[in-house]
N, C-alpha and C. Protein backbone atom coordinates (compact mmCIF):
# COMPACT_ATOMS: atom_id res chain seq x y z
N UNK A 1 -0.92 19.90 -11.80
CA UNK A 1 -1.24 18.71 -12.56
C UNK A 1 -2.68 18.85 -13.05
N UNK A 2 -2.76 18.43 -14.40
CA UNK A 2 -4.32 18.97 -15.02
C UNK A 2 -4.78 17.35 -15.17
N UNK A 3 -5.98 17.85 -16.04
CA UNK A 3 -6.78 16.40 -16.20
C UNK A 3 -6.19 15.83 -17.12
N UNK A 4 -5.62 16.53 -17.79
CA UNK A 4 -5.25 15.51 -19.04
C UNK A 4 -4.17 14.52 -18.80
N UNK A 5 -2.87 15.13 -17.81
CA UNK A 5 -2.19 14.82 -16.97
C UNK A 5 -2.05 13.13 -16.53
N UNK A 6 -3.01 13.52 -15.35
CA UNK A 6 -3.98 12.61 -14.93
C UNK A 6 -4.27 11.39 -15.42
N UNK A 7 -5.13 11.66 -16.83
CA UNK A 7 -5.67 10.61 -16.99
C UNK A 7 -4.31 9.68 -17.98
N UNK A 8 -3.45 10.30 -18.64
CA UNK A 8 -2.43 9.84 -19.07
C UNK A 8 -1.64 8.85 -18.32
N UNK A 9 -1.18 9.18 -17.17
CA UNK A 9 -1.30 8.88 -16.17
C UNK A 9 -1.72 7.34 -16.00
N UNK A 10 -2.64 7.40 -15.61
CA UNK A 10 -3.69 5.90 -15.17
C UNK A 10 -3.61 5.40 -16.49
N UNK A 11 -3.65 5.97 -17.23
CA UNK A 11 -3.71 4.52 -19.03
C UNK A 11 -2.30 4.05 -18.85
N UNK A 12 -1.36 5.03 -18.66
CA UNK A 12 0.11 4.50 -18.80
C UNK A 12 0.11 3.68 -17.97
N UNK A 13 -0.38 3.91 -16.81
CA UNK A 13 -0.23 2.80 -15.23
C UNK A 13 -0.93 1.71 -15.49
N UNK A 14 -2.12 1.61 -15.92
CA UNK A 14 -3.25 0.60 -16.78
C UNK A 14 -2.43 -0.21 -17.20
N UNK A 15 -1.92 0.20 -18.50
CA UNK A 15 -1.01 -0.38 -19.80
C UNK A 15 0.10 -1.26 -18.96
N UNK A 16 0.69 -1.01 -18.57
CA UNK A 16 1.95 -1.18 -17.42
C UNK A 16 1.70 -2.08 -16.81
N UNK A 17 0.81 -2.34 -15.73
CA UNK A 17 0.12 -3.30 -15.08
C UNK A 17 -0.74 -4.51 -15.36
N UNK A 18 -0.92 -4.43 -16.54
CA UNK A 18 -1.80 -4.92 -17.34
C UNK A 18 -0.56 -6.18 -18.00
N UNK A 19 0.29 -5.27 -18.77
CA UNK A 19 1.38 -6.03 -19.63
C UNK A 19 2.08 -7.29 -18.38
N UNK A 20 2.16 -6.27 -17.45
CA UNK A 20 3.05 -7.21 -15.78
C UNK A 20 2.35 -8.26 -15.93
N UNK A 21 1.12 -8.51 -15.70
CA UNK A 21 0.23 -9.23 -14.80
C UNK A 21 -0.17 -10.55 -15.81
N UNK A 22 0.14 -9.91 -16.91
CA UNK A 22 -0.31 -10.91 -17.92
C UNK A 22 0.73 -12.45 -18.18
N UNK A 23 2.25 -11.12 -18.26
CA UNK A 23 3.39 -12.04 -18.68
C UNK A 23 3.38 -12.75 -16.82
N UNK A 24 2.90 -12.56 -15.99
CA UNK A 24 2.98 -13.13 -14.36
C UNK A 24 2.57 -14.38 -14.94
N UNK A 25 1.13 -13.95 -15.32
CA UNK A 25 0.35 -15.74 -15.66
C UNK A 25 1.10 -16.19 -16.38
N UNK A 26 1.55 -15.94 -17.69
CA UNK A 26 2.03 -16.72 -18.85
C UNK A 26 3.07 -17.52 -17.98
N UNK A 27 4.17 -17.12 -17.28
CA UNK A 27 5.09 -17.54 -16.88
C UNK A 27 4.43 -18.75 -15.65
N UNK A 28 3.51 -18.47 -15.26
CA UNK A 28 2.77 -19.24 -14.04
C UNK A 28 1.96 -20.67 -15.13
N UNK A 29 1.25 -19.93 -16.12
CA UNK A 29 0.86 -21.34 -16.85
C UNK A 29 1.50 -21.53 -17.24
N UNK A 30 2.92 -21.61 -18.32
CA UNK A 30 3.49 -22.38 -19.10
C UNK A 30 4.32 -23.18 -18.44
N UNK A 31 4.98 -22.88 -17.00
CA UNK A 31 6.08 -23.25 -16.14
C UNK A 31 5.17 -23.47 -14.43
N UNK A 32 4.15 -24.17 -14.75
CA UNK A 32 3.07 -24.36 -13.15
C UNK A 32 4.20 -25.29 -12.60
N UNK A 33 4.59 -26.41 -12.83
CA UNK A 33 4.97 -27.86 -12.14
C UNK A 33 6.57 -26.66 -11.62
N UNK A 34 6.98 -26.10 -11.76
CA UNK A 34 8.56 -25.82 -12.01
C UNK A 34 8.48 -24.20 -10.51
N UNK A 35 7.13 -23.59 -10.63
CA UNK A 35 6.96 -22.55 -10.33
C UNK A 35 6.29 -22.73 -9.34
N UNK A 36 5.44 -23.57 -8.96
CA UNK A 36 4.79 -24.39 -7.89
C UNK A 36 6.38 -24.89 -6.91
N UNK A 37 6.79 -25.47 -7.68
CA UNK A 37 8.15 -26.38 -6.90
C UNK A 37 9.02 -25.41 -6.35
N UNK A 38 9.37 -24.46 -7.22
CA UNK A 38 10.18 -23.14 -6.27
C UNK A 38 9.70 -22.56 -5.34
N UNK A 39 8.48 -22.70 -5.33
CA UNK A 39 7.40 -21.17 -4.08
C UNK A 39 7.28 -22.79 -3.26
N UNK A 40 6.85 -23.77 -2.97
CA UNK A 40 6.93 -24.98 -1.92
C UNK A 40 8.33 -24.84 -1.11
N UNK A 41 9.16 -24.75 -1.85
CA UNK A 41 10.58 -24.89 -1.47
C UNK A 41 10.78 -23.59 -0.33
N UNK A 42 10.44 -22.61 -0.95
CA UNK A 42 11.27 -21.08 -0.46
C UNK A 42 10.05 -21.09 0.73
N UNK A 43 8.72 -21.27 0.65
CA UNK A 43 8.02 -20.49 1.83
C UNK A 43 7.77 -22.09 2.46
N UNK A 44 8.57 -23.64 2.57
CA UNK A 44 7.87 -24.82 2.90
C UNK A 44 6.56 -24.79 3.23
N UNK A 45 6.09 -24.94 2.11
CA UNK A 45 4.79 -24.95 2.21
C UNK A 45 4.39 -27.05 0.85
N UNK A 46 3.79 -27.31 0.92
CA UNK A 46 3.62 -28.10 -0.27
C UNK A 46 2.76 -27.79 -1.43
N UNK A 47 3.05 -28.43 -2.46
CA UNK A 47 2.97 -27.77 -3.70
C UNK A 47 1.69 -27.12 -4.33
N UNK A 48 0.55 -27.95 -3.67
CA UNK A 48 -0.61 -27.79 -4.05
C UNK A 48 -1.08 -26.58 -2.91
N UNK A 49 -0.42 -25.90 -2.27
CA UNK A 49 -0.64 -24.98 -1.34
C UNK A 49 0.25 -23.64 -2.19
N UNK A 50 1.30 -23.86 -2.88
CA UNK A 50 1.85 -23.15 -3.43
C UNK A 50 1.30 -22.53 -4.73
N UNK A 51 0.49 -23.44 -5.14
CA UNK A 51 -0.41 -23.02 -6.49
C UNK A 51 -0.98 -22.39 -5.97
N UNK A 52 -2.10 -22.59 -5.17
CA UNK A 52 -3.12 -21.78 -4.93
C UNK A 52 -2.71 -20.27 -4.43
N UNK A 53 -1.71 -20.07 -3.37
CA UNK A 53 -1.15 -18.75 -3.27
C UNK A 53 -1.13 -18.21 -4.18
N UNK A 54 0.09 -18.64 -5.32
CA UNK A 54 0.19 -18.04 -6.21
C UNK A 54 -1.15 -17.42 -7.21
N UNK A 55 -1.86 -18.74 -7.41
CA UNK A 55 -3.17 -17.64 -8.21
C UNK A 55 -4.20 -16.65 -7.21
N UNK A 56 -4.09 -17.16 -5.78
CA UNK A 56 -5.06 -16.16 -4.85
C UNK A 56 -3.72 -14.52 -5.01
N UNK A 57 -3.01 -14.61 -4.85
CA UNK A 57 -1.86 -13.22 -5.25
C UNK A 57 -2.51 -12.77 -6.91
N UNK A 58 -1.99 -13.47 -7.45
CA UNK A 58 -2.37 -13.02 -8.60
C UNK A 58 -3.80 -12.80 -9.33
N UNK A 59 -4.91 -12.92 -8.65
CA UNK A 59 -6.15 -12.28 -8.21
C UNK A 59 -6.30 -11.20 -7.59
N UNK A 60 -5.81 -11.41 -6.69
CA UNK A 60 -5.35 -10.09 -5.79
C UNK A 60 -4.89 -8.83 -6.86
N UNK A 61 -3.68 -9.25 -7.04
CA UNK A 61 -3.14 -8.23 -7.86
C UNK A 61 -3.91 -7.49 -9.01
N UNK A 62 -4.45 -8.23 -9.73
CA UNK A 62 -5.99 -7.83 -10.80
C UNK A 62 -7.17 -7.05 -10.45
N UNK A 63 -7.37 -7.25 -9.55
CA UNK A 63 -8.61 -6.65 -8.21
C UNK A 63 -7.92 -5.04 -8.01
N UNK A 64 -6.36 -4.97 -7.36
CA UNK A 64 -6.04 -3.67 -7.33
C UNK A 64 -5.46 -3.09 -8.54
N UNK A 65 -4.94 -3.82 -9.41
CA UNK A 65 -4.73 -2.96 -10.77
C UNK A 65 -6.22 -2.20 -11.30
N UNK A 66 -7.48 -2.88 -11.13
CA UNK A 66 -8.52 -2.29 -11.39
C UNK A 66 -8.78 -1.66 -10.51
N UNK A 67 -9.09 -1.09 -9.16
CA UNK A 67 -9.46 -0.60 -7.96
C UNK A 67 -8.86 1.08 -7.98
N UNK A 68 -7.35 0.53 -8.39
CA UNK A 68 -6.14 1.75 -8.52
C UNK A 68 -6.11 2.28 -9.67
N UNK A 69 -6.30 1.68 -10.69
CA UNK A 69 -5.57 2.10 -12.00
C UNK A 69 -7.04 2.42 -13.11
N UNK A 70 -8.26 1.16 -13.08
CA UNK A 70 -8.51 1.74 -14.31
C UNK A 70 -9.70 2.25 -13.86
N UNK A 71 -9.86 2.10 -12.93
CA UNK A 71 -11.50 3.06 -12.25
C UNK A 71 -10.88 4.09 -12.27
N UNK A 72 -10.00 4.74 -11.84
CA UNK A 72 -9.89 6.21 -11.52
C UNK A 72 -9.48 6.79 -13.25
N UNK A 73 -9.07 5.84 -13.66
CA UNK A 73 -8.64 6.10 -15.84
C UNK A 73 -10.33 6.30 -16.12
N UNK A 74 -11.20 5.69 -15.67
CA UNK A 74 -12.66 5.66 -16.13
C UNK A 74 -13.42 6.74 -15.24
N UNK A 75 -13.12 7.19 -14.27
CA UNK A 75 -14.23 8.24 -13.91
C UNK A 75 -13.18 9.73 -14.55
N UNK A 76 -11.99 9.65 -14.52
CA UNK A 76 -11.30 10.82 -15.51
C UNK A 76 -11.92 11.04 -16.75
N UNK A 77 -12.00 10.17 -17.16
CA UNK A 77 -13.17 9.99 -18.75
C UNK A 77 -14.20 10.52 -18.98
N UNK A 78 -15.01 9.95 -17.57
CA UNK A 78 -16.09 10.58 -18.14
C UNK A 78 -16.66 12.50 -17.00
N UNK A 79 -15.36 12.88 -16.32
CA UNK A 79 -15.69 13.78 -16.14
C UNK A 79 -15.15 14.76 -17.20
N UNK A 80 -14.11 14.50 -17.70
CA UNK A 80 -13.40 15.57 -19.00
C UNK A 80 -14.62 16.05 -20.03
């Protein structure tokens, strides 16, 4: 596996993760009251406990899409 490889690689995984994470929110803001009410239900938790999971996850998830994906796309860069 070469560098070029590599860094193809992490943009595709970038791109990928990026597109996920985005349509996550869209679906989380346009549908909060509906999406809140399902995650209360499934883990009994109440609703305003269910929001916040959901955006502390989906923080989360942003933190390692960058950690994993576009730091290692960015030091490939600039060692090539």
């Amino acid at each position: 596996m070469n560098i070029e490889m590599l860094s193809q690689f992490f943009l595709w995984s970038s791109i990928i993760n990026i597109v996920a994470s985005s349509l996550a929110f869209l679906v989380v803001i346009i549908g909060r009251n509906h999406v809140s009410r399902i995650h209360s239900k499934l883990f009994n938790v109440s609703e305003e406990k269910a929001a916040e999971k959901i955006y502390s996850s989906m923080i989360n998830y942003k933190t390692i899409i960058f950690v994993f994906n576009i730091i290692p796309y960015i030091a490939i860069q600039i060692i090539k």
